[in-house]
C-alpha atoms as a PDB file:
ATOM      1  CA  UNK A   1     -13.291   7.399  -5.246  1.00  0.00           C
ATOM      2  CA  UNK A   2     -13.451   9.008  -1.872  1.00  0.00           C
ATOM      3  CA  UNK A   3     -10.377  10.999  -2.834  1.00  0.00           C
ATOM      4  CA  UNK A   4     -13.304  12.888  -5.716  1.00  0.00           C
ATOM      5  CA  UNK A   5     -15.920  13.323  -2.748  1.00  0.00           C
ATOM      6  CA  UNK A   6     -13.751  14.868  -0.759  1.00  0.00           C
ATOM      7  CA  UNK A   7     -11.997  17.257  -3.458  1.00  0.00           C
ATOM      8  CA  UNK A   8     -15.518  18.544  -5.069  1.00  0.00           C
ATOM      9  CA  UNK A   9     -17.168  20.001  -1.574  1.00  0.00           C
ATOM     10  CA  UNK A  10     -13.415  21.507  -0.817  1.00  0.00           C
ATOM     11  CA  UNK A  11     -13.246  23.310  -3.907  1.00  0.00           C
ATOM     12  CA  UNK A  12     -16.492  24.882  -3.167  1.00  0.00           C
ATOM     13  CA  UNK A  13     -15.814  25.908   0.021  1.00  0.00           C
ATOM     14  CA  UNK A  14     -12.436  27.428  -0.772  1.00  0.00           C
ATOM     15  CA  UNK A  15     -13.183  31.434  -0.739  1.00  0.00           C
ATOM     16  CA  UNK A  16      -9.940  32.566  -2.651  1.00  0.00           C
ATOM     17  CA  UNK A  17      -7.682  31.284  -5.154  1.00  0.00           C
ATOM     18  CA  UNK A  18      -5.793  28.224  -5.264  1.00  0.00           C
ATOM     19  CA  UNK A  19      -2.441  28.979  -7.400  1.00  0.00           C
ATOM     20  CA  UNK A  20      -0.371  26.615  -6.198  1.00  0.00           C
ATOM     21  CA  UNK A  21      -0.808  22.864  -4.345  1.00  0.00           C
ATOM     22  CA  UNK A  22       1.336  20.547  -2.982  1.00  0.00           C
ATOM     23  CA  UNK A  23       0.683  16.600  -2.975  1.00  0.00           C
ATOM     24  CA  UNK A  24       3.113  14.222  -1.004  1.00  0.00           C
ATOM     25  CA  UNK A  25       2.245  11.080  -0.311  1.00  0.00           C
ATOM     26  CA  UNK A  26       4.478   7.487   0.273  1.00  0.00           C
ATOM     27  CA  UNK A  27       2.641   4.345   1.103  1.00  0.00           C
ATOM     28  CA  UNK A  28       3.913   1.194   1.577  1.00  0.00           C
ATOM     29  CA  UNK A  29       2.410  -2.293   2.946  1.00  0.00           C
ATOM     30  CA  UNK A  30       5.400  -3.096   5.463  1.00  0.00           C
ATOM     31  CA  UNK A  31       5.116  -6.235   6.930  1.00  0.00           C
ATOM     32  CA  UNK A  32       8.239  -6.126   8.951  1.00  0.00           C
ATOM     33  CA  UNK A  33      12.322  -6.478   8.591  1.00  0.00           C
ATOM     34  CA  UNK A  34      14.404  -9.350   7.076  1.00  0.00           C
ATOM     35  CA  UNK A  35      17.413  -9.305   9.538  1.00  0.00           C
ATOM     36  CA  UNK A  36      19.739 -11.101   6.439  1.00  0.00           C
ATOM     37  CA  UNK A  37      19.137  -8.254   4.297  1.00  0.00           C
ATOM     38  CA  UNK A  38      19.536  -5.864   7.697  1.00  0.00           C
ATOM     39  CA  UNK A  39      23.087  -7.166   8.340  1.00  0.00           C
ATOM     40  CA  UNK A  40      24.120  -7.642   5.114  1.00  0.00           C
ATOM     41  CA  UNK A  41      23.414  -3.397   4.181  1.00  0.00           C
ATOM     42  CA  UNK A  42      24.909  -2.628   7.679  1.00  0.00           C
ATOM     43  CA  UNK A  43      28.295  -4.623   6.982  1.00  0.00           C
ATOM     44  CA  UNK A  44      28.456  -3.326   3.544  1.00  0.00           C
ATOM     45  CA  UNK A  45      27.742   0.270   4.769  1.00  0.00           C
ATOM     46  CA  UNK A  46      30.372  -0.090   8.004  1.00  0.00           C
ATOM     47  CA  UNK A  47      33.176  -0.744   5.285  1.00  0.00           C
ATOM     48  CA  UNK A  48      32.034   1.821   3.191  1.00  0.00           C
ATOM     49  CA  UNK A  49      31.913   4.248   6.104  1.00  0.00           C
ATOM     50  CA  UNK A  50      28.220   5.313   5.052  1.00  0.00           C
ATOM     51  CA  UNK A  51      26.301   4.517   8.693  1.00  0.00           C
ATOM     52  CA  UNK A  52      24.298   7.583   6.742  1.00  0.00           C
ATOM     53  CA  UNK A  53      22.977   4.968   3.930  1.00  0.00           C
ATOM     54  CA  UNK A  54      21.793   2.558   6.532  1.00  0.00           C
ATOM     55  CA  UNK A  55      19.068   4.622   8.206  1.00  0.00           C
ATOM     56  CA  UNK A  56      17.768   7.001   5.029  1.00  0.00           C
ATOM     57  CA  UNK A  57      17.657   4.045   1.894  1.00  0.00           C
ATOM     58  CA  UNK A  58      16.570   0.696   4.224  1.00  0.00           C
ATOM     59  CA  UNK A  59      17.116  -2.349   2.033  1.00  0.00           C
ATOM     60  CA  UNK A  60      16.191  -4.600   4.797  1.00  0.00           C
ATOM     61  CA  UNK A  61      12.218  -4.179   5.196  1.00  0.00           C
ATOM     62  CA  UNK A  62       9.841  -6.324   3.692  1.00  0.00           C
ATOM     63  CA  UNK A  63       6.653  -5.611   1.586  1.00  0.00           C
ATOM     64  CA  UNK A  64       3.744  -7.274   0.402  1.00  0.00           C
ATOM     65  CA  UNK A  65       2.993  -7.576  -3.137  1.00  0.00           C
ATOM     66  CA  UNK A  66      -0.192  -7.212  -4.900  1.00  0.00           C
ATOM     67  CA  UNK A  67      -2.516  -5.550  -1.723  1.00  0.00           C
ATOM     68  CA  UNK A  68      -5.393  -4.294  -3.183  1.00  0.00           C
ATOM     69  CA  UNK A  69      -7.961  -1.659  -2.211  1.00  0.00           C
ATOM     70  CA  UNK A  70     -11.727  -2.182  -2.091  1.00  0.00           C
ATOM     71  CA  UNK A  71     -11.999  -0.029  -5.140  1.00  0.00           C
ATOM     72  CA  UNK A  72     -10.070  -3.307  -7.022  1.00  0.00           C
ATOM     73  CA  UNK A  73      -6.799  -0.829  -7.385  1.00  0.00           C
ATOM     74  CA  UNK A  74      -3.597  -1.414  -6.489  1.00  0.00           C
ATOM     75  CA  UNK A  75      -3.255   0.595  -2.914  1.00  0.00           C
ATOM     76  CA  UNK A  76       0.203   1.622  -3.319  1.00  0.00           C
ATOM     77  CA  UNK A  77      -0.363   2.681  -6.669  1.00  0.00           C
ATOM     78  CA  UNK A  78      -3.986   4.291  -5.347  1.00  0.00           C
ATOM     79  CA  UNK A  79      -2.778   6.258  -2.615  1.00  0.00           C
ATOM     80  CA  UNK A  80       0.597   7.249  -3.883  1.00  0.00           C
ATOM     81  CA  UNK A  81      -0.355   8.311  -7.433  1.00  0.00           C
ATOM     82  CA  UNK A  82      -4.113   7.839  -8.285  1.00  0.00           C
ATOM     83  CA  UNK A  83      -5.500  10.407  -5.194  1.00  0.00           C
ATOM     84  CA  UNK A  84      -3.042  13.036  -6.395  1.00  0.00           C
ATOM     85  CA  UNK A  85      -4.631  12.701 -10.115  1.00  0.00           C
ATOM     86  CA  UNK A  86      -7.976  13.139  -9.082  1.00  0.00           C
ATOM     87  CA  UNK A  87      -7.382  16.004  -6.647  1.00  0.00           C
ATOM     88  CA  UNK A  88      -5.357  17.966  -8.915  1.00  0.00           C
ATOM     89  CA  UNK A  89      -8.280  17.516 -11.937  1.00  0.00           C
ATOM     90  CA  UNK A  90     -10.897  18.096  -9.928  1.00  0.00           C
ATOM     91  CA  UNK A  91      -9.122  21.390  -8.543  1.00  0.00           C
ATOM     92  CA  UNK A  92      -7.989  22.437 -12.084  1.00  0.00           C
ATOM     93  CA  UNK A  93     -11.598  23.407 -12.971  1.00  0.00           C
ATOM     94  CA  UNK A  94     -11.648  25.956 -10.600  1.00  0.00           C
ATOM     95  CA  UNK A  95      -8.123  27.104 -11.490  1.00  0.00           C
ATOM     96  CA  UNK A  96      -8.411  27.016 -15.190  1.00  0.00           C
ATOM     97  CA  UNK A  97      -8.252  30.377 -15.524  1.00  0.00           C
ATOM     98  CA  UNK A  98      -5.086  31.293 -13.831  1.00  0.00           C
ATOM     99  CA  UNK A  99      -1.740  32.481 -15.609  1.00  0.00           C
ATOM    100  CA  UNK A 100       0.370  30.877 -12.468  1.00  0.00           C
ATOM    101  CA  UNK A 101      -0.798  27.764 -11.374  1.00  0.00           C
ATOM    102  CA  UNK A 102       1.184  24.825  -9.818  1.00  0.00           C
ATOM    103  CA  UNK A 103       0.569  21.248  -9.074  1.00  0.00           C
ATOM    104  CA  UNK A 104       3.512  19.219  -6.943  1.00  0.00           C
ATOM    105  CA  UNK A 105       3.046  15.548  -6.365  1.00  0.00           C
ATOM    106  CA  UNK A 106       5.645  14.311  -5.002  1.00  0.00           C
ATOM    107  CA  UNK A 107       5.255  10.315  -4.081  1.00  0.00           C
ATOM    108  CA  UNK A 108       8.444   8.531  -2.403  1.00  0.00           C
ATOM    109  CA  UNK A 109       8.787   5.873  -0.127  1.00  0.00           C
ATOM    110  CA  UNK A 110      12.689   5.277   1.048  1.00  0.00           C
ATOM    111  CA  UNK A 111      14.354   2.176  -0.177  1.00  0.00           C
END
C-alpha cells in the first residue's frame, strides 16, 4: 500500500500532463548460486559456442520460494506486478481525459 501513498501526493504535485509512463521493475529473492547447475549451463553453452547465453539467461542461481511481504502478498509478485497496477490507476484519474496516453510495465528478471 505504500506504492498508493506515494502515487496520490505525486499526481498532485505534477504541474503538466502525464501522456506517457514507463514502469520496469524485476525482483527476485536470490539466495546465492548452485555451482552444479553453473557448470552444467557453462559446458552445455561451451559446446554450443553460446559463452553469450551463459552471462544474459543464468540458470544457475537460486531463489526462495514463497517470501512474503508484510502486506501478506507475495513480494515478487508485489513489487514486480502489483506496484505497477496501482501506480498506473491511481495516475489514470488524472489522465482520463487524454486522446494519447501510455502505460509500459515492463517486469523481467533474467533466467
Amino acid at each position: 500500500m505504500l506504492m498508493l501513498m506515494l502515487a496520490l501526493p505525486c499526481a498532485d504535485r505534477c504541474p503538466y500532463v502525464l501522456s506517457h509512463l514507463v514502469c520496469n521493475a524485476g525482483l527476485a529473492p536470490f539466495v546465492g548460486l548452485s555451482s552444479s547447475l553453473l557448470l552444467h549451463q557453462l559446458w552445455r553453452n561451451l559446446l554450443d559456442l553460446n559463452i553469450f547465453r551463459f552471462v544474459v539467461y543464468p540458470s544457475y542461481v537460486v531463489q526462495r520460494k514463497g517470501v512474503m511481504s508484510d502486506d501478506g502478498l507475495g513480494r515478487t509478485w508485489q513489487c514486480n506486478v502489483f506496484r505497477h497496477y496501482i501506480l498506473v490507476h491511481t495516475l489514470s484519474y488524472f489522465t482520463y481525459h487524454l486522446e494519447d496516453r501510455c502505460a509500459l510495465t515492463i517486469s523481467h528478471i533474467l533466467g
